[in-house]
N, C-alpha and C. Protein backbone atom coordinates (compact mmCIF):
# COMPACT_ATOMS: atom_id res chain seq x y z
N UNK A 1 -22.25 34.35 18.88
CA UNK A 1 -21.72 34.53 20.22
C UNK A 1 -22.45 35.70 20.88
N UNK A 2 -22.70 35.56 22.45
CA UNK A 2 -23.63 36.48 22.88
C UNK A 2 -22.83 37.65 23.38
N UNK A 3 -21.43 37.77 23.30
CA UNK A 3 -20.77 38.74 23.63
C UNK A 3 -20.40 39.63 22.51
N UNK A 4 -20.48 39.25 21.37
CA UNK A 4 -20.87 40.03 20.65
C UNK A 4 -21.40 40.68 20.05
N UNK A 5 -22.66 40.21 20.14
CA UNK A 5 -24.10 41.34 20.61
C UNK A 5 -24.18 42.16 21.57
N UNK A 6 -23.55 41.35 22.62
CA UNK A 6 -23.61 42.62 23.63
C UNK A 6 -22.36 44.26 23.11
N UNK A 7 -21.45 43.56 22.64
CA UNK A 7 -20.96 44.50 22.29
C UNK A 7 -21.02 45.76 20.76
N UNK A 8 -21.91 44.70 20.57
CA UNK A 8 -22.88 45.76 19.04
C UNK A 8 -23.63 46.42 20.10
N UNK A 9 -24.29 45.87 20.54
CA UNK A 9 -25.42 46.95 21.75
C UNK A 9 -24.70 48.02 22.06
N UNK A 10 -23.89 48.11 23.09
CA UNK A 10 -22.94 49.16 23.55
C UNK A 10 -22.53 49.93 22.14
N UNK A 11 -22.00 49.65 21.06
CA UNK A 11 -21.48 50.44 20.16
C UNK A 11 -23.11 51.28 19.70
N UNK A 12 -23.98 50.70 19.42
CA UNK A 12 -25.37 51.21 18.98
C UNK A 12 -25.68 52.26 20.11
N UNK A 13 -25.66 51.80 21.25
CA UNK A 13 -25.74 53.01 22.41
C UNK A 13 -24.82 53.76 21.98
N UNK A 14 -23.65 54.01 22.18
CA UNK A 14 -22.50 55.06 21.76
C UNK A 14 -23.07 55.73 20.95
N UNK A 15 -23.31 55.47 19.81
CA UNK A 15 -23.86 56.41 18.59
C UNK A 15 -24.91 56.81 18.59
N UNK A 16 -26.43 56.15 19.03
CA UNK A 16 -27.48 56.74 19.59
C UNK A 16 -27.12 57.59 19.85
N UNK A 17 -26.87 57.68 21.40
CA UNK A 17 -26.52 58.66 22.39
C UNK A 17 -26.24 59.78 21.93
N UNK A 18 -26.45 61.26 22.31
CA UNK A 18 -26.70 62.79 22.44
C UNK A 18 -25.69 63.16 22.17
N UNK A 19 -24.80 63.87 21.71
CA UNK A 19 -23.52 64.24 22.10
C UNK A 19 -22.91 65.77 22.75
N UNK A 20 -22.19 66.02 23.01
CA UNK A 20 -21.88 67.04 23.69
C UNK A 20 -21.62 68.14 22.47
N UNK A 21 -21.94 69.53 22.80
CA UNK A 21 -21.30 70.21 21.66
C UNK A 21 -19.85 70.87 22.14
N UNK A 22 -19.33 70.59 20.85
CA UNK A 22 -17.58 71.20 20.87
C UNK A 22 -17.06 70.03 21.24
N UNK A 23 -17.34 68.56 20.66
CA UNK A 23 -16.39 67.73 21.03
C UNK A 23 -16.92 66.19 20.71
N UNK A 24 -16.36 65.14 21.35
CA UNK A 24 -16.74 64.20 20.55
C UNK A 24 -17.32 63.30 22.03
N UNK A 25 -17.87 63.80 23.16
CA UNK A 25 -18.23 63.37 24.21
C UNK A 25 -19.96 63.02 23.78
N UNK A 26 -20.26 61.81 24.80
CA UNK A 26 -21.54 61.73 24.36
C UNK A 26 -21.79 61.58 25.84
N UNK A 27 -23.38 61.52 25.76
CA UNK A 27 -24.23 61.41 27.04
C UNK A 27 -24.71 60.07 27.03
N UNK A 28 -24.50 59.00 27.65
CA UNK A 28 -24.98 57.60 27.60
C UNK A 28 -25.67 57.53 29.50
N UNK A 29 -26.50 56.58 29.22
CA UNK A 29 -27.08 56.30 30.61
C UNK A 29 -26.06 54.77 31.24
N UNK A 30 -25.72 55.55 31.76
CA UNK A 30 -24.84 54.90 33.17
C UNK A 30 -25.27 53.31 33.40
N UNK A 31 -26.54 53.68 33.81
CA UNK A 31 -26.72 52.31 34.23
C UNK A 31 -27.28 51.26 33.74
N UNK A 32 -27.73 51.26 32.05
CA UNK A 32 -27.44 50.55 30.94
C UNK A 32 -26.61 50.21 30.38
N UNK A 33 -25.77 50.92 30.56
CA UNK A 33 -23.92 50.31 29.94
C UNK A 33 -23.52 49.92 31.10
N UNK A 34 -23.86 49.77 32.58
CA UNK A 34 -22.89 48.65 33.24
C UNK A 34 -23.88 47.65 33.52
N UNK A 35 -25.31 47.79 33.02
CA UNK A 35 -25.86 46.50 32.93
C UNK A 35 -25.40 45.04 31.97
N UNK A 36 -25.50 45.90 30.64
CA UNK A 36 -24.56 45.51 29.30
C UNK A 36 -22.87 45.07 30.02
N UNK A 37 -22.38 45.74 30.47
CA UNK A 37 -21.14 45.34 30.98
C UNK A 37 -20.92 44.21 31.53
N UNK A 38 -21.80 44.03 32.60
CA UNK A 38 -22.13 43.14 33.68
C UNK A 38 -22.69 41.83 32.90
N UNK A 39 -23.72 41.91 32.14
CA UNK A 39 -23.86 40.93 31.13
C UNK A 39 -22.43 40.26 30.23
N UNK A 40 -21.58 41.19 29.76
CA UNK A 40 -20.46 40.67 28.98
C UNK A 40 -19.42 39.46 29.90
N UNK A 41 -19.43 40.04 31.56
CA UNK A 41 -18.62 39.33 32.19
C UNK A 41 -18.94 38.49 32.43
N UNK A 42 -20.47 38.44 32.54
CA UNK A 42 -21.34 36.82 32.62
C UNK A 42 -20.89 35.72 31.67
N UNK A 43 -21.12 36.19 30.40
CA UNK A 43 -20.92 35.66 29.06
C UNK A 43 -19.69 35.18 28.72
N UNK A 44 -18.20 36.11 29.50
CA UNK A 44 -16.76 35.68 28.83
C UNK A 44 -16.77 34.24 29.71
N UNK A 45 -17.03 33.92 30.90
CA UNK A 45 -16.21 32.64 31.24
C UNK A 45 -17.12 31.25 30.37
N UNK A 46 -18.28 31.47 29.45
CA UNK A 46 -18.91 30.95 29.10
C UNK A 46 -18.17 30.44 27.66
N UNK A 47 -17.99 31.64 27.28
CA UNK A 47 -17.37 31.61 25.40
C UNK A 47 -15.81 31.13 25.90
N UNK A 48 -15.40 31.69 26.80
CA UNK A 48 -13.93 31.03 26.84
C UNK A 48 -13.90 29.39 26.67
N UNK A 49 -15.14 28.89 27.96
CA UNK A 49 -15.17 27.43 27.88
C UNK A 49 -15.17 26.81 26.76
N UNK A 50 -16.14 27.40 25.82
CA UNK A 50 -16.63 27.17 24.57
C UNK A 50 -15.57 27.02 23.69
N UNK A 51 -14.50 28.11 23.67
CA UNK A 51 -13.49 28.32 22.74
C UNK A 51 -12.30 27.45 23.07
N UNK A 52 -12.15 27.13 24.26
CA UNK A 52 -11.34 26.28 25.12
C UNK A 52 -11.65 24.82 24.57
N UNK A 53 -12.60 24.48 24.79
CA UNK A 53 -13.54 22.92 24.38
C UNK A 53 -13.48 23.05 22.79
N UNK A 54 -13.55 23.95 21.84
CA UNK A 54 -13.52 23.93 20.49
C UNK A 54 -12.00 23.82 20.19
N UNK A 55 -10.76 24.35 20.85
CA UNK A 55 -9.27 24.27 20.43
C UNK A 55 -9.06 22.66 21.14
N UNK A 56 -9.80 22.71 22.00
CA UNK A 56 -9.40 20.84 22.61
C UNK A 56 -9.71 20.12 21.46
N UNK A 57 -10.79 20.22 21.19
CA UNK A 57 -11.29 19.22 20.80
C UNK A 57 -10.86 19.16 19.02
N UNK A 58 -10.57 20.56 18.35
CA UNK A 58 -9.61 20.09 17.42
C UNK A 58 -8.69 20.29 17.55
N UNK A 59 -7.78 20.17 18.50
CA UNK A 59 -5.90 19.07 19.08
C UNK A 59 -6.37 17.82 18.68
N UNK A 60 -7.52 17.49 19.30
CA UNK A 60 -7.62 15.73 19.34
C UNK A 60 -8.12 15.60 18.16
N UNK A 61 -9.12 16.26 17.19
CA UNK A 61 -9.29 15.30 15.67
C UNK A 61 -7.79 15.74 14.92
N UNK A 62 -6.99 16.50 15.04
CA UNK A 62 -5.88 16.56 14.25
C UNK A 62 -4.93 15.78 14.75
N UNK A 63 -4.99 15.23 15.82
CA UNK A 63 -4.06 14.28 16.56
C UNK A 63 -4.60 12.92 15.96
N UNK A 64 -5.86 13.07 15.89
CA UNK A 64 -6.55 11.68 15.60
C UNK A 64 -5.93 11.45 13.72
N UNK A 65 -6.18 12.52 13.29
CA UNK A 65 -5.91 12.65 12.14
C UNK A 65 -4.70 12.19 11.82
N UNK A 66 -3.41 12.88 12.52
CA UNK A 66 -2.29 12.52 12.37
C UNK A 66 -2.11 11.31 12.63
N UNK A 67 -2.70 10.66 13.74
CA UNK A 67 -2.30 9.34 13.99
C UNK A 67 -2.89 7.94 12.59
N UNK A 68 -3.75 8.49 12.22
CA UNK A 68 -4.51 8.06 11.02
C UNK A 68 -3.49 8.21 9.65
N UNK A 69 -3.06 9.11 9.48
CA UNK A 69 -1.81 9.32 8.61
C UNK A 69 -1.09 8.60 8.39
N UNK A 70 -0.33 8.47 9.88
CA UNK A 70 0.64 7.95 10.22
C UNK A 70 0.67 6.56 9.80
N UNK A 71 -0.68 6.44 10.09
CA UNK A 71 -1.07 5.00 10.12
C UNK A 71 -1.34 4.00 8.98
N UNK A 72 -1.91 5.32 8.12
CA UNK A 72 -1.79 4.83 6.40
C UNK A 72 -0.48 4.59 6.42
N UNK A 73 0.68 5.91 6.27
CA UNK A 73 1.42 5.64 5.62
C UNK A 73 2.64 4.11 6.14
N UNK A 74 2.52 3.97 7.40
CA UNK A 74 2.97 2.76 7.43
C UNK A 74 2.53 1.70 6.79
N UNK A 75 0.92 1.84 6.99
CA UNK A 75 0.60 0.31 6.35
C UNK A 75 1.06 0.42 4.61
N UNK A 76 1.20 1.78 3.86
CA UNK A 76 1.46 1.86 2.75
C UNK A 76 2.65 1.06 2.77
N UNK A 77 3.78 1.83 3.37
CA UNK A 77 4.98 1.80 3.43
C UNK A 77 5.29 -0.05 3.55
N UNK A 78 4.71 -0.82 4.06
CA UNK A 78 4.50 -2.12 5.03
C UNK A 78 4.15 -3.12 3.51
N UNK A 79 3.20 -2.31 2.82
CA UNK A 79 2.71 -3.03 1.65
C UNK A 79 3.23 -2.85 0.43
N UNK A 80 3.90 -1.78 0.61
CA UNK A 80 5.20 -1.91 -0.70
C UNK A 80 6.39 -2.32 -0.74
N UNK A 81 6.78 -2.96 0.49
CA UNK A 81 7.84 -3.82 0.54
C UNK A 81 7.56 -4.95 0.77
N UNK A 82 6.56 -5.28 1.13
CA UNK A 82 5.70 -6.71 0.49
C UNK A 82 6.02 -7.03 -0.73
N UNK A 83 5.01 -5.79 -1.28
CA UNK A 83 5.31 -6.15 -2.92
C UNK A 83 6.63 -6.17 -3.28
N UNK A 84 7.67 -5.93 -2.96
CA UNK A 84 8.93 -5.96 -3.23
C UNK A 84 9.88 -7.28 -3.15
N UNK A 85 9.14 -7.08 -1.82
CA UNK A 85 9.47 -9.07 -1.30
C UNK A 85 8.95 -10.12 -2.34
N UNK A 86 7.42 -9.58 -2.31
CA UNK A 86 7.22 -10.71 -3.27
C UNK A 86 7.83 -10.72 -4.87
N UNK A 87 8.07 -9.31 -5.44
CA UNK A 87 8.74 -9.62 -6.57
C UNK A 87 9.76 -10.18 -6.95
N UNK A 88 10.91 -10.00 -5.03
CA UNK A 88 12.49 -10.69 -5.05
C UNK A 88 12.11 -12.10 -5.29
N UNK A 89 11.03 -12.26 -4.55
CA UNK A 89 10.81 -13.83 -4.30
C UNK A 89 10.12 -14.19 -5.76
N UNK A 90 9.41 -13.53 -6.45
CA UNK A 90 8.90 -14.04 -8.39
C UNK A 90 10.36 -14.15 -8.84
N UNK A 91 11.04 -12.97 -8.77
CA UNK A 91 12.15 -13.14 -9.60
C UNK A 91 13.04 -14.34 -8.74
N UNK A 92 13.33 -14.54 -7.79
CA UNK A 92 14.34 -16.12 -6.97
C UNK A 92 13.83 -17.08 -8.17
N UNK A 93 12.17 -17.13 -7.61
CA UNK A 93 11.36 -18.45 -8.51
C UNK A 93 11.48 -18.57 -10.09
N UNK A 94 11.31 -17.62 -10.72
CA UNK A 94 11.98 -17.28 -12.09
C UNK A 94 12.97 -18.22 -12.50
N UNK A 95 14.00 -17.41 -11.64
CA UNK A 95 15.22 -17.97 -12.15
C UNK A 95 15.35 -19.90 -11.69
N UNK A 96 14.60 -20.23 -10.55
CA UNK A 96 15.08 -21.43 -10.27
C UNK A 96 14.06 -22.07 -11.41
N UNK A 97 13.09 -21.62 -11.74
CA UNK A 97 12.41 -22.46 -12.64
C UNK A 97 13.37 -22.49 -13.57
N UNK A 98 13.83 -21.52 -14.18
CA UNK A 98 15.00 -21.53 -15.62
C UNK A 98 15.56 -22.70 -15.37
N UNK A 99 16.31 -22.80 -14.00
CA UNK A 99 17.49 -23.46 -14.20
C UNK A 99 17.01 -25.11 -14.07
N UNK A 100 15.72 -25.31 -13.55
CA UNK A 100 15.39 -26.51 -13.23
C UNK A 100 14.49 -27.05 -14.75
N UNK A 101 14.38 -25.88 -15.19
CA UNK A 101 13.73 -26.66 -17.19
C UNK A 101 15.18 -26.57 -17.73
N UNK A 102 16.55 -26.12 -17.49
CA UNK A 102 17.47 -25.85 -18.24
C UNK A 102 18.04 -27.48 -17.99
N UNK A 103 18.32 -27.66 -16.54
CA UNK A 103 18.61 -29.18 -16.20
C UNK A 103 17.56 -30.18 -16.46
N UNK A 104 16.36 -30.08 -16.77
CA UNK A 104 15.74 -31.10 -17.00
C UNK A 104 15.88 -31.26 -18.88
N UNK A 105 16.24 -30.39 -19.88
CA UNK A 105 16.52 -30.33 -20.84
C UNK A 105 17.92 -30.76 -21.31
N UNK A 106 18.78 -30.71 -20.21
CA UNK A 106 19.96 -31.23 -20.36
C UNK A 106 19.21 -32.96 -20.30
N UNK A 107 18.75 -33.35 -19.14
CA UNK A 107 18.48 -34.42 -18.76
C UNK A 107 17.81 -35.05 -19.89
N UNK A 108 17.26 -34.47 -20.48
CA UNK A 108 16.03 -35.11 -21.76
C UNK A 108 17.27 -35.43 -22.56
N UNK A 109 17.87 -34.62 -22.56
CA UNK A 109 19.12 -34.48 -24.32
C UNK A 109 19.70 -35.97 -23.76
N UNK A 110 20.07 -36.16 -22.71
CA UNK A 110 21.63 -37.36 -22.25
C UNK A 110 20.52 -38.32 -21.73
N UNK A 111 19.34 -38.54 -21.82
CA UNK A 111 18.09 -39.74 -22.00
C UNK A 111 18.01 -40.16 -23.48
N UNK A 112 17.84 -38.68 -24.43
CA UNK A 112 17.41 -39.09 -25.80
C UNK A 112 18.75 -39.92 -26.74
N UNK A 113 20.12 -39.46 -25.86
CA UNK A 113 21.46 -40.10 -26.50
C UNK A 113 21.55 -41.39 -25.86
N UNK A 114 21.28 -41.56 -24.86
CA UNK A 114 21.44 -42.84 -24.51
C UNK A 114 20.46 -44.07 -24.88
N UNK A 115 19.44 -43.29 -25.26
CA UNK A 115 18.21 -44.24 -25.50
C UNK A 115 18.67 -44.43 -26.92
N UNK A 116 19.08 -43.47 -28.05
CA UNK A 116 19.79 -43.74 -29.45
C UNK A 116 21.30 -44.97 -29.51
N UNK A 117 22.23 -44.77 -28.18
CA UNK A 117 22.65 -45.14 -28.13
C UNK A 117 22.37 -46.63 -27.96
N UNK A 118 21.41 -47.20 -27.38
CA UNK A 118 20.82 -48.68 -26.86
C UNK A 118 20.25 -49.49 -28.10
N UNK A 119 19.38 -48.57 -28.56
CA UNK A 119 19.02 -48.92 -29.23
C UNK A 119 19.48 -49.26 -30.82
N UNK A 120 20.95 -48.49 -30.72
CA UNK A 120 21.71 -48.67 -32.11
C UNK A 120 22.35 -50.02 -32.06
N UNK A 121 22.77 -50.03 -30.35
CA UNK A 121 23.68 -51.66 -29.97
C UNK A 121 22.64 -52.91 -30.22
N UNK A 122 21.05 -52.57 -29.85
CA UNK A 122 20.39 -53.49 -29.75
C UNK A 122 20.14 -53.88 -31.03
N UNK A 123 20.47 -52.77 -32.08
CA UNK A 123 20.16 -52.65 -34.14
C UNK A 123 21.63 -53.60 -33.77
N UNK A 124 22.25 -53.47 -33.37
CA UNK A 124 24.03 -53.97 -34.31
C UNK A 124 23.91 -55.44 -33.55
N UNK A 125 23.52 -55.59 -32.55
CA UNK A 125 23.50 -57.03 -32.10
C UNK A 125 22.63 -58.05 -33.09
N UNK A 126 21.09 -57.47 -33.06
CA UNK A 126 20.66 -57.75 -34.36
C UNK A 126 20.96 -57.96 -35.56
N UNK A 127 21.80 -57.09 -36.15
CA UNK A 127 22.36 -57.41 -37.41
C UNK A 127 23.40 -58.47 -37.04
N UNK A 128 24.18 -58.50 -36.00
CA UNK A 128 25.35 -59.38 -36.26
C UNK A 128 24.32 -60.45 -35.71
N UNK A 129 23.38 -60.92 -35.12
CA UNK A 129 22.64 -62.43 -34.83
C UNK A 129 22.34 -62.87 -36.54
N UNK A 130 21.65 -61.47 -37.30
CA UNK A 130 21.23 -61.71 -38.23
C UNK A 130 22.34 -62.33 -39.54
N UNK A 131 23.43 -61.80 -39.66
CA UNK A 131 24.78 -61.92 -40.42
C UNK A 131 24.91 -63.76 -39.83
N UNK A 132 24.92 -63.92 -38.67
CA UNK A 132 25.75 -65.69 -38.18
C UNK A 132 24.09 -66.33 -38.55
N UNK A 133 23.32 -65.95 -38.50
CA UNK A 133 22.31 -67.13 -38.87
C UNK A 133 22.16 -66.62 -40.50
N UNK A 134 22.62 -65.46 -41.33
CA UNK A 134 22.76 -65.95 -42.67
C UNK A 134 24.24 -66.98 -42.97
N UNK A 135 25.08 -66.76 -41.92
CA UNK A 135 26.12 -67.56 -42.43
C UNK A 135 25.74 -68.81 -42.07
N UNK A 136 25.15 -69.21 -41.34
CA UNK A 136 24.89 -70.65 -40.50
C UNK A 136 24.07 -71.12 -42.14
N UNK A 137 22.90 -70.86 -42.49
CA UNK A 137 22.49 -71.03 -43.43
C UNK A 137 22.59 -70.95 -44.46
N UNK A 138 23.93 -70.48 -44.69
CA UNK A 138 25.01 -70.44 -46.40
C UNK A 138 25.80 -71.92 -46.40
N UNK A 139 26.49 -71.80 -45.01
CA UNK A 139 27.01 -72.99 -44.61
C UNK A 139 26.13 -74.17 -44.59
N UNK A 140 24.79 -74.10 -44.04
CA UNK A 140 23.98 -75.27 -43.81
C UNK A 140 23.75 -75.55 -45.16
N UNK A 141 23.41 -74.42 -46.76
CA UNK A 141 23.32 -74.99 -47.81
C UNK A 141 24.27 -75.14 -48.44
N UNK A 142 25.44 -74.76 -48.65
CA UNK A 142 26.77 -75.26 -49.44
C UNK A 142 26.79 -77.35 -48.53
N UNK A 143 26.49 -77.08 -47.15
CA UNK A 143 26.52 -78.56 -46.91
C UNK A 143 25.55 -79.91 -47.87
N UNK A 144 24.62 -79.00 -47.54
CA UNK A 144 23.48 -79.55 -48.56
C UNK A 144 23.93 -80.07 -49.82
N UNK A 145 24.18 -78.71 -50.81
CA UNK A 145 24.54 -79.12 -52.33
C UNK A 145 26.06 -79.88 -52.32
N UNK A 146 26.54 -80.03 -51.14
CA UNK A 146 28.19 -80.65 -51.44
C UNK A 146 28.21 -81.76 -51.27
């Protein structure tokens, strides 16, 4: 910053400078220190701008920043109740799968009894066709030998 050179200058003059005896007064030339002076006032509306435009301008990346934050943490926030959703919704599906292999296992069991069942009537019909055509043919040979 050029105002603070100027104001090392002035301090370097101060101490240069002659001093008075019996005291702590010095002899400086007048019209080098309000040249230097005159220079500093040049310089403040310059560094102010400067310092002005440097606090603006980080408001707005920390604003930007914040809004960026913000912005994660919603989308975080947004995507972990997703995942939440979707786990209610694994676990819904879970369970309806259970219950739909639990009923289709019922369903297999009262297929596999009924199919035992058919097939025992279709064995006993059999045997009893089989029983009247051995009797038909006990009868047909007792006719025979009688």
């Amino acid at each position: 910053m050029e105002i603070l050179k100027l104001l090392e200058e002035l301090e370097d003059i101060l101490e240069d400078s002659s001093g008075i005896p019996f005291g702590s007064k010095v002899l400086v030339d007048k019209k080098e220190m309000l040249e230097i002076i005159k220079e500093i006032r040049l310089q403040i509306p310059d560094e102010i701008k400067q310092a002005e435009w440097i606090n603006t301008e980080r408001q707005r990346i920390l604003a930007e920043a914040q809004q960026e934050a913000d912005g994660i943490v919603e989308n975080t926030k947004l995507y972990m109740q997703e995942q939440v959703d979707n786990s209610e919704i694994i676990k819904k599906s879970q369970k309806q799968a259970e219950k739909i292999i639990e009923e289709a296992q019922i369903t297999a069991k009262e297929i596999r009894l009924g199919a035992k069942e058919y097939a025992d009537e279709i064995l006993r019909q059999v045997q009893d066709n089989i029983e009247n055509l051995g009797n038909i043919i006990r009868a047909n040979r007792e006719e025979l030998k009688g």
